[in-house]
PDB file of N, CA and C in Angstrom:
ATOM      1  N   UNK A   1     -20.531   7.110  -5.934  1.00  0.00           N
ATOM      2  CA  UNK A   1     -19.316   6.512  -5.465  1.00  0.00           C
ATOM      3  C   UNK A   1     -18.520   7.535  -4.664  1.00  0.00           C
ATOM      4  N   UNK A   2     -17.699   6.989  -3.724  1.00  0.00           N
ATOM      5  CA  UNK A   2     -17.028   7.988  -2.480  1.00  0.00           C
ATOM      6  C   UNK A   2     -15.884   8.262  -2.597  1.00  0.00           C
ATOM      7  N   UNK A   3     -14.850   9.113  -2.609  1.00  0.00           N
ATOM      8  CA  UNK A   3     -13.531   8.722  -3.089  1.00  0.00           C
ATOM      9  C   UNK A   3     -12.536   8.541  -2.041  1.00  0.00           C
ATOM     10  N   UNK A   4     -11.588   8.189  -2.336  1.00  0.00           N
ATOM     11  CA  UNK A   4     -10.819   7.465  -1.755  1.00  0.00           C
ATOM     12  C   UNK A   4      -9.452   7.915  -1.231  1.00  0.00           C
ATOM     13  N   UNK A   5      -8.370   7.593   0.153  1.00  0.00           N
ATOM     14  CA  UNK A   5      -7.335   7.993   0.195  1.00  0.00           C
ATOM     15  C   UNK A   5      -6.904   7.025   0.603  1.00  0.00           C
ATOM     16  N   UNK A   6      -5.346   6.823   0.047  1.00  0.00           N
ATOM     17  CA  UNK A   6      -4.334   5.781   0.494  1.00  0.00           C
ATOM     18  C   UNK A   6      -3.353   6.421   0.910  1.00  0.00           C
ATOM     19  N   UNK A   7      -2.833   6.112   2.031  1.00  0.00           N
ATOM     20  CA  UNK A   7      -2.034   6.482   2.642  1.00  0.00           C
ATOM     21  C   UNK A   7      -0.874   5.509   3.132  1.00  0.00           C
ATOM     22  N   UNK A   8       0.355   5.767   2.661  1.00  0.00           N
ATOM     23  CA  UNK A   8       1.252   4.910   3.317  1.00  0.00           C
ATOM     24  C   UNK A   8       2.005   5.114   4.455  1.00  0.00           C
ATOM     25  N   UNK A   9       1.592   3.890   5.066  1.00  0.00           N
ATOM     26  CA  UNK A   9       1.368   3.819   6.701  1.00  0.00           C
ATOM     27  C   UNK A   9       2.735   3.538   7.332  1.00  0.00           C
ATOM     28  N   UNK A  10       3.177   1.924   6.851  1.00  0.00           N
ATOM     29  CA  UNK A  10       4.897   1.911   6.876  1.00  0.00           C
ATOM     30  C   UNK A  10       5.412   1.266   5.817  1.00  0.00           C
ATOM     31  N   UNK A  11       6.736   1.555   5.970  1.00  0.00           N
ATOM     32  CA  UNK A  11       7.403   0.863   4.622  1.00  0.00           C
ATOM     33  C   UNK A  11       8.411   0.038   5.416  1.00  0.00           C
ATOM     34  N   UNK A  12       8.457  -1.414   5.258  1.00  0.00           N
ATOM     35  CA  UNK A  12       9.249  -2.491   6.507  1.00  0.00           C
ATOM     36  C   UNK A  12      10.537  -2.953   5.411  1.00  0.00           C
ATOM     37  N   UNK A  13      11.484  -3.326   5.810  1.00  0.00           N
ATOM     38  CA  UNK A  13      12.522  -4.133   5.556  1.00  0.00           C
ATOM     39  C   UNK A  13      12.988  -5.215   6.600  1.00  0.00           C
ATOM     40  N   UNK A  14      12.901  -6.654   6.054  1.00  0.00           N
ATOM     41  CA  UNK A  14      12.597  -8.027   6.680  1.00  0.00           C
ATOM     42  C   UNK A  14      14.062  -7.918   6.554  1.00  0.00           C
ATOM     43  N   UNK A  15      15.164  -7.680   7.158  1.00  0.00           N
ATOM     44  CA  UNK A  15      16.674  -7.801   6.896  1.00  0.00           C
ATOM     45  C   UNK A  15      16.963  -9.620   7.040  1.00  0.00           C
ATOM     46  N   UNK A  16      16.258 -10.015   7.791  1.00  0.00           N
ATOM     47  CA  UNK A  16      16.987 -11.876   8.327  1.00  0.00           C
ATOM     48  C   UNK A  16      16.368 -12.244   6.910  1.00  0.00           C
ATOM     49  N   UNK A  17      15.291 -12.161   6.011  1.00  0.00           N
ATOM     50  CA  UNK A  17      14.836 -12.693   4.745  1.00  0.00           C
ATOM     51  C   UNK A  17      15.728 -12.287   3.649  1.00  0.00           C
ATOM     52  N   UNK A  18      16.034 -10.591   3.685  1.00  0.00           N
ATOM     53  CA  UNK A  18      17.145 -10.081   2.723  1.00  0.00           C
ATOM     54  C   UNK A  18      18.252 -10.911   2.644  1.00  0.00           C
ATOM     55  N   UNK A  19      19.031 -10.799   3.664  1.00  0.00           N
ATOM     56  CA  UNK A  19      20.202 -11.667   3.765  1.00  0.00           C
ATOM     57  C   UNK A  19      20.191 -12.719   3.494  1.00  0.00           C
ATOM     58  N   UNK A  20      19.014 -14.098   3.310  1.00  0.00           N
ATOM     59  CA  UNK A  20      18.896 -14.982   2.849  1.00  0.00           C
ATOM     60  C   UNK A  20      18.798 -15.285   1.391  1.00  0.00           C
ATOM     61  N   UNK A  21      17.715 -14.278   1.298  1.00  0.00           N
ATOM     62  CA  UNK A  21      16.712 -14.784  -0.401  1.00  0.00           C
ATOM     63  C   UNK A  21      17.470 -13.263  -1.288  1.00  0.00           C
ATOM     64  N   UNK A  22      17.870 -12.498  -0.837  1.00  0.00           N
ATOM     65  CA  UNK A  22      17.771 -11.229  -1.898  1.00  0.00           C
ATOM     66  C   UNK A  22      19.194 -11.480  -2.729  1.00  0.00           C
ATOM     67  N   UNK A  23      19.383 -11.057  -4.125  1.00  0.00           N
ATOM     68  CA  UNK A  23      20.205 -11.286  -5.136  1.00  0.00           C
ATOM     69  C   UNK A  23      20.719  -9.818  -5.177  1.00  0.00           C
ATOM     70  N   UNK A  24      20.298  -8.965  -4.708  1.00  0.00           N
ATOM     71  CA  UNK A  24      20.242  -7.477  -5.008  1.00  0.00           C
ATOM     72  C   UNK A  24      21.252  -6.858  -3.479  1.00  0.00           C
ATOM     73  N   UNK A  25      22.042  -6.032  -3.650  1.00  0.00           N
ATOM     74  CA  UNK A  25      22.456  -5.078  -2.786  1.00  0.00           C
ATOM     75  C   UNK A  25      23.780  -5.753  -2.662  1.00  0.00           C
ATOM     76  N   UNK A  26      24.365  -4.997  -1.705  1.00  0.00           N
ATOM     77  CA  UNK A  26      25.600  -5.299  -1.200  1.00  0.00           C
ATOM     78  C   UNK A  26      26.024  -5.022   0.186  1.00  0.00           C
ATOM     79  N   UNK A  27      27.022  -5.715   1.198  1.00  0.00           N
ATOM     80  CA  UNK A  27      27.578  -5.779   2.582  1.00  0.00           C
ATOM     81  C   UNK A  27      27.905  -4.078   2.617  1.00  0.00           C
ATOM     82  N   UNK A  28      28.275  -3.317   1.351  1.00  0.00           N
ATOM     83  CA  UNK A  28      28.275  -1.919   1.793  1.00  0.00           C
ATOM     84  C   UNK A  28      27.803  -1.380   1.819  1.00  0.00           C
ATOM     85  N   UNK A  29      26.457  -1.589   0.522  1.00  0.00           N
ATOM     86  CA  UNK A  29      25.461  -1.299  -0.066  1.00  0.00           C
ATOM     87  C   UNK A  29      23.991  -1.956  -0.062  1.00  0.00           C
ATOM     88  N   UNK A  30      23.811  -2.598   0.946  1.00  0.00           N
ATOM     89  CA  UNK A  30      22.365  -3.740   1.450  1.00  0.00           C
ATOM     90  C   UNK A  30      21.143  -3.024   1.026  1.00  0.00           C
ATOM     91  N   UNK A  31      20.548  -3.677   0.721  1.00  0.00           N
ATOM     92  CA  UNK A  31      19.401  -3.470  -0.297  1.00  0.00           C
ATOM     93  C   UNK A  31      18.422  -2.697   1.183  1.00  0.00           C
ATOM     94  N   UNK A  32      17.532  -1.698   1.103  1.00  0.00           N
ATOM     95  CA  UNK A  32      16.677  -0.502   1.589  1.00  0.00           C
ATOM     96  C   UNK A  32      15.258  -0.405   1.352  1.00  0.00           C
ATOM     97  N   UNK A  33      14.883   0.089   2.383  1.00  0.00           N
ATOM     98  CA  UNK A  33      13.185   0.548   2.099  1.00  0.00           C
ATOM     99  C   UNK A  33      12.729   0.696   0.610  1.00  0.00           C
ATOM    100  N   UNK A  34      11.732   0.366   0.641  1.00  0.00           N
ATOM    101  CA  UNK A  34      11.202   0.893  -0.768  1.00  0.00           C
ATOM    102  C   UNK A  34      11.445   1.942  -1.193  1.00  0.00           C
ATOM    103  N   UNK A  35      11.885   2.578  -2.425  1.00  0.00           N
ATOM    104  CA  UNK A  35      12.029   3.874  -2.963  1.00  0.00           C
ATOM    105  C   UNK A  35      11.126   4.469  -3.415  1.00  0.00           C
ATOM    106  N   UNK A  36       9.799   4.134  -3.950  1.00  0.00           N
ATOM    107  CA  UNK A  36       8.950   4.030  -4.420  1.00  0.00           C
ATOM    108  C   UNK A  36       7.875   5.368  -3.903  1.00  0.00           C
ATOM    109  N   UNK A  37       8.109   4.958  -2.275  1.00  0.00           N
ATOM    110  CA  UNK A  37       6.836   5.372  -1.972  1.00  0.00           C
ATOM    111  C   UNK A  37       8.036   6.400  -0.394  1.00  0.00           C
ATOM    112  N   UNK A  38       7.342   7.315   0.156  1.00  0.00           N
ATOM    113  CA  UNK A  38       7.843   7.702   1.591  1.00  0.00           C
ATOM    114  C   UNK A  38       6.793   7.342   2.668  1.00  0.00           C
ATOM    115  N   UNK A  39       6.665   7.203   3.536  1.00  0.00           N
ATOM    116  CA  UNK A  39       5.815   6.731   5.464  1.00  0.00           C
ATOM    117  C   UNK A  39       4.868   7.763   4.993  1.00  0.00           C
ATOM    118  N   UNK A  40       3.943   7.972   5.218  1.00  0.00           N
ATOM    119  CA  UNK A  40       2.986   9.061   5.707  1.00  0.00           C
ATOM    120  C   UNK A  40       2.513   9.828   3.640  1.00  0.00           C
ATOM    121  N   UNK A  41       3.076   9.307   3.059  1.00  0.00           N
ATOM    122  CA  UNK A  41       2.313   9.775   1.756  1.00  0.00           C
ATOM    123  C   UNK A  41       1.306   9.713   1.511  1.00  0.00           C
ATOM    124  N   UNK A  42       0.339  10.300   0.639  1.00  0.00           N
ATOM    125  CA  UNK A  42      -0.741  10.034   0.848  1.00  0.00           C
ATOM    126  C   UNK A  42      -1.382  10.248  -1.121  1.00  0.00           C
ATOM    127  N   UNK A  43      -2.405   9.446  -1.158  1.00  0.00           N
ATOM    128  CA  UNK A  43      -3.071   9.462  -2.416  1.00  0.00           C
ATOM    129  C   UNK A  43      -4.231   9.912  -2.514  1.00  0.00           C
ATOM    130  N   UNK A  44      -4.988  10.293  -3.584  1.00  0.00           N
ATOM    131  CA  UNK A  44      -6.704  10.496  -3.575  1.00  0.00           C
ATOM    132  C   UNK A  44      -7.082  10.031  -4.432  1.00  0.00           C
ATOM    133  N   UNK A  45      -8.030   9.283  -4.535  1.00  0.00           N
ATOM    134  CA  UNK A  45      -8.607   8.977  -5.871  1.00  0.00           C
ATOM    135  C   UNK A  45     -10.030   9.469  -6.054  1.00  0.00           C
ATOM    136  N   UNK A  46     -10.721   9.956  -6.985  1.00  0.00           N
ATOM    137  CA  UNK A  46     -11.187   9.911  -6.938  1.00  0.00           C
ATOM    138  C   UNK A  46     -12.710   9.444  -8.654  1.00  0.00           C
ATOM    139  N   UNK A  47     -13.731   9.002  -8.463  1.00  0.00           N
ATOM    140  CA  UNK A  47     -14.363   8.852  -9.234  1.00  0.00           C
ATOM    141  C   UNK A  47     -14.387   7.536  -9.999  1.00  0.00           C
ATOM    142  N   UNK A  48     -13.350   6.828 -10.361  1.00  0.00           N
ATOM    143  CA  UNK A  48     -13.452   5.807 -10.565  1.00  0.00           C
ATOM    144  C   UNK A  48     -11.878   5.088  -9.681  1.00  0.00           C
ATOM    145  N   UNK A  49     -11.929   3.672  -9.816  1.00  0.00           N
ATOM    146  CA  UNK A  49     -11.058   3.313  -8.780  1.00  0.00           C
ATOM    147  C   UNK A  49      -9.650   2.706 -10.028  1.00  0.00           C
ATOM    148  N   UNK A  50      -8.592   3.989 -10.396  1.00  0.00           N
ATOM    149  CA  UNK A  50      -7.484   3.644 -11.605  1.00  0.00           C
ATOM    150  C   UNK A  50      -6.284   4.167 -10.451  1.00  0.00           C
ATOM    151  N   UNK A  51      -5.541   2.957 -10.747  1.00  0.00           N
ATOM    152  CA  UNK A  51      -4.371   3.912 -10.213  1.00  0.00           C
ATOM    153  C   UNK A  51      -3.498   4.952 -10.621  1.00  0.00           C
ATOM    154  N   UNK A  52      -3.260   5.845  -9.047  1.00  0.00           N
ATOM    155  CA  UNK A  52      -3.051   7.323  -9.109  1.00  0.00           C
ATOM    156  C   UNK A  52      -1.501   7.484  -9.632  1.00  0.00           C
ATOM    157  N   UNK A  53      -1.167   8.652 -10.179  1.00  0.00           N
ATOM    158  CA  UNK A  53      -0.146   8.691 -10.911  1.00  0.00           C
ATOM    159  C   UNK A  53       1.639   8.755  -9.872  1.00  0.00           C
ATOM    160  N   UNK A  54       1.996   8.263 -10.595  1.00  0.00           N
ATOM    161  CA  UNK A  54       3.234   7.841  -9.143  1.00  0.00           C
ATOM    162  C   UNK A  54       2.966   6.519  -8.503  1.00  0.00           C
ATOM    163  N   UNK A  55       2.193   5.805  -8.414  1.00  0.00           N
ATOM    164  CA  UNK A  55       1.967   4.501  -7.606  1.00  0.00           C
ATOM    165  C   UNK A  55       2.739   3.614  -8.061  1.00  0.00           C
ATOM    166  N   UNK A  56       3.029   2.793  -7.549  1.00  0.00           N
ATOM    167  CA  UNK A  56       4.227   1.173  -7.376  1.00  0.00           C
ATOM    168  C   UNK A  56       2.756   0.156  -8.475  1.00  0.00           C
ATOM    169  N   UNK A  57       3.163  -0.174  -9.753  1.00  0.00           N
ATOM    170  CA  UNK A  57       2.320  -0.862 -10.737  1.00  0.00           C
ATOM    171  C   UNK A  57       2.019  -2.424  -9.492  1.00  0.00           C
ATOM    172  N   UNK A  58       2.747  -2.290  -9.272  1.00  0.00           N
ATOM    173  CA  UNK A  58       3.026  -3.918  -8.638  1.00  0.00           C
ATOM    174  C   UNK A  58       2.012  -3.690  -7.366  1.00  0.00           C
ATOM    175  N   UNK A  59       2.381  -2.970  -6.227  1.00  0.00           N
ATOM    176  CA  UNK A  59       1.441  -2.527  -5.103  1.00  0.00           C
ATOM    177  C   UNK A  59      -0.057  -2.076  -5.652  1.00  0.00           C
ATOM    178  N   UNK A  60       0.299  -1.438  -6.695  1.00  0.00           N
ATOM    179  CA  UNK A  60      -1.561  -1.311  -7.046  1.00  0.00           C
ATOM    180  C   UNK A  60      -1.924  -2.639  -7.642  1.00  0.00           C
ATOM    181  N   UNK A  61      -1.515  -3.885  -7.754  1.00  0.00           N
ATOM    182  CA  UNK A  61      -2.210  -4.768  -8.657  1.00  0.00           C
ATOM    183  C   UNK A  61      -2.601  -5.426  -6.959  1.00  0.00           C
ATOM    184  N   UNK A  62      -1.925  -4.905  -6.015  1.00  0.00           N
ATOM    185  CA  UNK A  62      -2.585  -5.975  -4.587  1.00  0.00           C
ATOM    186  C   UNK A  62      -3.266  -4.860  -4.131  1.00  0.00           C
ATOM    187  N   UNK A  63      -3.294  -4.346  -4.296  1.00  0.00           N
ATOM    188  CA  UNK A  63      -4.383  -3.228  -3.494  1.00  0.00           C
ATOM    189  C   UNK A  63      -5.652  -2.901  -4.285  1.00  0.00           C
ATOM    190  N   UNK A  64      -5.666  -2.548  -5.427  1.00  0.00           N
ATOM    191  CA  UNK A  64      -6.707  -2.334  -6.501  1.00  0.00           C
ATOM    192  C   UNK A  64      -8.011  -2.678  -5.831  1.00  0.00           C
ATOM    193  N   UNK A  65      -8.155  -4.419  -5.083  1.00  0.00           N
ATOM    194  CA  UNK A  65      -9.555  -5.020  -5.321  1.00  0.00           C
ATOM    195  C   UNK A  65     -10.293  -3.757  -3.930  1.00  0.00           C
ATOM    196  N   UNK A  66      -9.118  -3.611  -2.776  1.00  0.00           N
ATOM    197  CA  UNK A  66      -9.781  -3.266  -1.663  1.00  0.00           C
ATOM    198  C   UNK A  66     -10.082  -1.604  -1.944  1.00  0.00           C
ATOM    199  N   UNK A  67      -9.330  -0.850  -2.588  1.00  0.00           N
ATOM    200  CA  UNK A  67      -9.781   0.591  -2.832  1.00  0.00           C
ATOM    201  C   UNK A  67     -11.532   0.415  -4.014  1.00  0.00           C
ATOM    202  N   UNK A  68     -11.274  -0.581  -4.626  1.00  0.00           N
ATOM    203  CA  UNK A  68     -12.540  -0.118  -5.393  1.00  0.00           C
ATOM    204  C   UNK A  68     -13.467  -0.778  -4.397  1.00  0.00           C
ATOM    205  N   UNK A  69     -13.453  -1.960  -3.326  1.00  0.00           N
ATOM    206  CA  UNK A  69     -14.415  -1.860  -2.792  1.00  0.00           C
ATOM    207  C   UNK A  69     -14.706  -0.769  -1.895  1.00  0.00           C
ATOM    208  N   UNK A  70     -13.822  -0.349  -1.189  1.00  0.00           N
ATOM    209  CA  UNK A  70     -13.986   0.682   0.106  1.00  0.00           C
ATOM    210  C   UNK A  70     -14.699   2.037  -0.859  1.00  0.00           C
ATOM    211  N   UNK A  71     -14.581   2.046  -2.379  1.00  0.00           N
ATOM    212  CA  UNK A  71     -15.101   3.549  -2.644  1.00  0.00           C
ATOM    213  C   UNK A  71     -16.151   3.233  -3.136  1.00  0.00           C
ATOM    214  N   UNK A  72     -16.619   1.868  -3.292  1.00  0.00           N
ATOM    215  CA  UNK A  72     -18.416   1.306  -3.423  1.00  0.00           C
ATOM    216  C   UNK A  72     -19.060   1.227  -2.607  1.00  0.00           C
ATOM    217  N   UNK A  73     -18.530   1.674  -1.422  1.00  0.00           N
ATOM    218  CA  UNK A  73     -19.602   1.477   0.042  1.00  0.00           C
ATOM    219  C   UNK A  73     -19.210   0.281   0.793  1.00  0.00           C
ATOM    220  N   UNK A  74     -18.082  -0.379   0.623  1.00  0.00           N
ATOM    221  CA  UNK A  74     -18.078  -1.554   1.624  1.00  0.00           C
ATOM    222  C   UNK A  74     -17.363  -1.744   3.069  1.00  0.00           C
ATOM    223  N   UNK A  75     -17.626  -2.176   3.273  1.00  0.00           N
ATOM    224  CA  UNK A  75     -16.940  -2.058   5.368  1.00  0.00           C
ATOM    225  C   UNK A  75     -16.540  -3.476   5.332  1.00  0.00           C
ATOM    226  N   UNK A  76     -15.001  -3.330   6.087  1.00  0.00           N
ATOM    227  CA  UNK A  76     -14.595  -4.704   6.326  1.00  0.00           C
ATOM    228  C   UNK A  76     -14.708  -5.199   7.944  1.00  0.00           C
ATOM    229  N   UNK A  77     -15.524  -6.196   7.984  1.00  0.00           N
ATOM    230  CA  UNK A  77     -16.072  -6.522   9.338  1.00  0.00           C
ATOM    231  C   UNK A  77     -14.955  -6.865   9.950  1.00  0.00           C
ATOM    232  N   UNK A  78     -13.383  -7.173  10.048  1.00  0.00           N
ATOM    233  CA  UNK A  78     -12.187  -7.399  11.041  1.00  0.00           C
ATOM    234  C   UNK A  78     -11.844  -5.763  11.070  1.00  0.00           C
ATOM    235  N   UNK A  79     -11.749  -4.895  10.297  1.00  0.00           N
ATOM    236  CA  UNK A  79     -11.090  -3.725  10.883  1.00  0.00           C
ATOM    237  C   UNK A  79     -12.570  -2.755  11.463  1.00  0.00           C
ATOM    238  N   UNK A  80     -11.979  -2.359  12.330  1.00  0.00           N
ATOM    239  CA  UNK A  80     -12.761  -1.099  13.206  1.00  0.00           C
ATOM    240  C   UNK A  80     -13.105  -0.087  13.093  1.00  0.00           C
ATOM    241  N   UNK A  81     -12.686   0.613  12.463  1.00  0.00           N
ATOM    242  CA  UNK A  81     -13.341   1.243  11.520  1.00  0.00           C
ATOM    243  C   UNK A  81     -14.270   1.586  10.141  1.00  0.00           C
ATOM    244  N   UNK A  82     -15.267   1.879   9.725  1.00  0.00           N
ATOM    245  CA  UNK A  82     -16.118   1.329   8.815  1.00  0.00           C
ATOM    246  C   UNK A  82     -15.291   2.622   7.580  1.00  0.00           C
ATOM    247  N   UNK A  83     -15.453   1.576   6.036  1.00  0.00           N
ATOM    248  CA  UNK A  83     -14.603   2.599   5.453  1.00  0.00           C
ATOM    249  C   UNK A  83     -13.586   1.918   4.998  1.00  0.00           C
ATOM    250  N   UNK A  84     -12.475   1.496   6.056  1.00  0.00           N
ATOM    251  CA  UNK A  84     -11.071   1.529   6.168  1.00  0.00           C
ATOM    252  C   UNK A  84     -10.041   0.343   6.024  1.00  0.00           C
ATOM    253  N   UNK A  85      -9.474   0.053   4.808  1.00  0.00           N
ATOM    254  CA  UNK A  85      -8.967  -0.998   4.840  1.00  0.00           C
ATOM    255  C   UNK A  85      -7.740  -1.322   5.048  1.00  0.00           C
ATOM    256  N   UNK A  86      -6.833  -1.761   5.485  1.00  0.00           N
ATOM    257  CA  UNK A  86      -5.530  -1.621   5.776  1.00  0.00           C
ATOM    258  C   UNK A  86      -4.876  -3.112   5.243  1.00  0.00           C
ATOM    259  N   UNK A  87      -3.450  -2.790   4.029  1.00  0.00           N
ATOM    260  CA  UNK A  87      -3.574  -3.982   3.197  1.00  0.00           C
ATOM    261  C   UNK A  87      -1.955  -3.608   3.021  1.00  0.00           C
ATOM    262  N   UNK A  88      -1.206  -4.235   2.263  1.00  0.00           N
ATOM    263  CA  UNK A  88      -0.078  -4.448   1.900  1.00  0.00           C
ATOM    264  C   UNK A  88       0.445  -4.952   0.321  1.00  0.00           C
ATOM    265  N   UNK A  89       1.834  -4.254  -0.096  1.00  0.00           N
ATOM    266  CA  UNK A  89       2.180  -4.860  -1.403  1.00  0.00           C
ATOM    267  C   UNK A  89       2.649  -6.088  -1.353  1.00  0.00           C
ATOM    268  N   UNK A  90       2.826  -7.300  -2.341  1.00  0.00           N
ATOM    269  CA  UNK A  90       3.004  -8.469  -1.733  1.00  0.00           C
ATOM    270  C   UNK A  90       4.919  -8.448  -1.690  1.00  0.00           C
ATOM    271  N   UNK A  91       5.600  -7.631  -1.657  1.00  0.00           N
ATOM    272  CA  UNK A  91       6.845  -7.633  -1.765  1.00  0.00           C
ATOM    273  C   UNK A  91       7.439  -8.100  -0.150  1.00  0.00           C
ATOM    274  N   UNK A  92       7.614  -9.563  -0.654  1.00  0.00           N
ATOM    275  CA  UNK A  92       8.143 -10.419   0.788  1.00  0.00           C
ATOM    276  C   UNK A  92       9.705  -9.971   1.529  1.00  0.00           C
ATOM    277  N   UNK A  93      10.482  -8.995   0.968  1.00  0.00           N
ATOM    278  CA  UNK A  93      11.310  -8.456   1.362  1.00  0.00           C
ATOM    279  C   UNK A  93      11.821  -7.565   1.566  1.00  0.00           C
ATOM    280  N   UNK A  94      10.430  -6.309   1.509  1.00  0.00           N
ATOM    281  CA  UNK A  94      10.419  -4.939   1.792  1.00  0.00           C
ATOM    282  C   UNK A  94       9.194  -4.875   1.820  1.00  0.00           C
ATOM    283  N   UNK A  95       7.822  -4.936   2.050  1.00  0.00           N
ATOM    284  CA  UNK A  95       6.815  -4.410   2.195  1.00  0.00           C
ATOM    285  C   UNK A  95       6.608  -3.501   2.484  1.00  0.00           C
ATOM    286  N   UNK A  96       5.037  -2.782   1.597  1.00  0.00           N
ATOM    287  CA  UNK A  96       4.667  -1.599   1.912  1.00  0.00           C
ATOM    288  C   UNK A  96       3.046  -1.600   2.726  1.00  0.00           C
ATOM    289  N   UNK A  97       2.750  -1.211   3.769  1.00  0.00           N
ATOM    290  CA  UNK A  97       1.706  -1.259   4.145  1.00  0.00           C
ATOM    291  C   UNK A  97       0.610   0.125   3.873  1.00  0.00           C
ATOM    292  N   UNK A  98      -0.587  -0.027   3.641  1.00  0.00           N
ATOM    293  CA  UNK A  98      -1.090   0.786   3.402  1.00  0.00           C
ATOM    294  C   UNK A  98      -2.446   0.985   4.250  1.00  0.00           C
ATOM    295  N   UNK A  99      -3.077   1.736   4.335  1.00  0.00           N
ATOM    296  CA  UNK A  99      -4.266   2.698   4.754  1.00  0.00           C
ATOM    297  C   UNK A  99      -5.018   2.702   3.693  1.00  0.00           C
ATOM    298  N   UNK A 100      -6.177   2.273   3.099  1.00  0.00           N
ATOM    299  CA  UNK A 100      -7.271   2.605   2.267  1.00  0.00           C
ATOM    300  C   UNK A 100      -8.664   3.638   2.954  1.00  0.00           C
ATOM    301  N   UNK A 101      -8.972   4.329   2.247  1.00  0.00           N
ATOM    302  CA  UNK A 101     -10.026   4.867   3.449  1.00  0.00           C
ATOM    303  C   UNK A 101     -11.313   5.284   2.477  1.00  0.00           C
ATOM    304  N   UNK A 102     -12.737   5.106   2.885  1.00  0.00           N
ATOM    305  CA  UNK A 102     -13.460   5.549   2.159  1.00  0.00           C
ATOM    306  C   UNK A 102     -13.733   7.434   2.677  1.00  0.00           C
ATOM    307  N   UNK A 103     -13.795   8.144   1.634  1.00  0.00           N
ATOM    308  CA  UNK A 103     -13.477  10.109   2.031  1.00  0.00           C
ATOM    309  C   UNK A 103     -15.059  10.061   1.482  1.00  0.00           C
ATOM    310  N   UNK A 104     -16.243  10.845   2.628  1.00  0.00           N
ATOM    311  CA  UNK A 104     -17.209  11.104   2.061  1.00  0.00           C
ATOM    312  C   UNK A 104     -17.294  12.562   2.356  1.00  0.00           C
ATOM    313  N   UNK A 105     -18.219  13.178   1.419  1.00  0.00           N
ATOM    314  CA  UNK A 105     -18.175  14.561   1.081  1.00  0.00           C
ATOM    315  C   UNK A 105     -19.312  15.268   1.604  1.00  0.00           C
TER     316      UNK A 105
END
């Protein structure tokens, strides 16, 4: 098995959805990027596919399926690169996008 890096690619805030649906923040204080994670962080996993310490519980339960495939050998035939999966947490009012990558040695 190959191990793996996740990398976070961007972290978005949908402000026209916030202002609608969000219960959280305030006109002085409006709810912000994920805290969770920073742009350009990066993870390794390696050996078996558990999430790494510091990760968003919630973002690893949507990401999980594509890191353990990408570190079993699998290639996703829409992205262009072989390896490399590029996926997101399902948080509809801040999303985090991510970089999966298979790291061979």
């Amino acid at each position: 098995m190959s191990k793996c890096k996740i990398t976070v690619l961007k972290r978005l805030l949908l402000e026209d959805l916030i202002k609608e649906y969000s219960s959280e923040g305030t006109p002085e204080e409006p709810l912000g990027q994920c805290t969770t994670f920073r742009d350009g962080q990066e993870f390794i996993i390696e050996n078996d596919p558990v999430m790494p310490e510091g990760f968003c519980f919630w973002a690893w339960s949507d990401i999980q399926r594509d890191v353990a495939m990408i570190m079993y050998g699998a290639d996703i035939h829409w992205i262009s690169k072989k390896g490399t999966m590029i996926n997101c947490c399902s948080d509809g009012l801040r999303p985090v996008v991510f970089k999966v990558e298979r790291i061979e040695d």
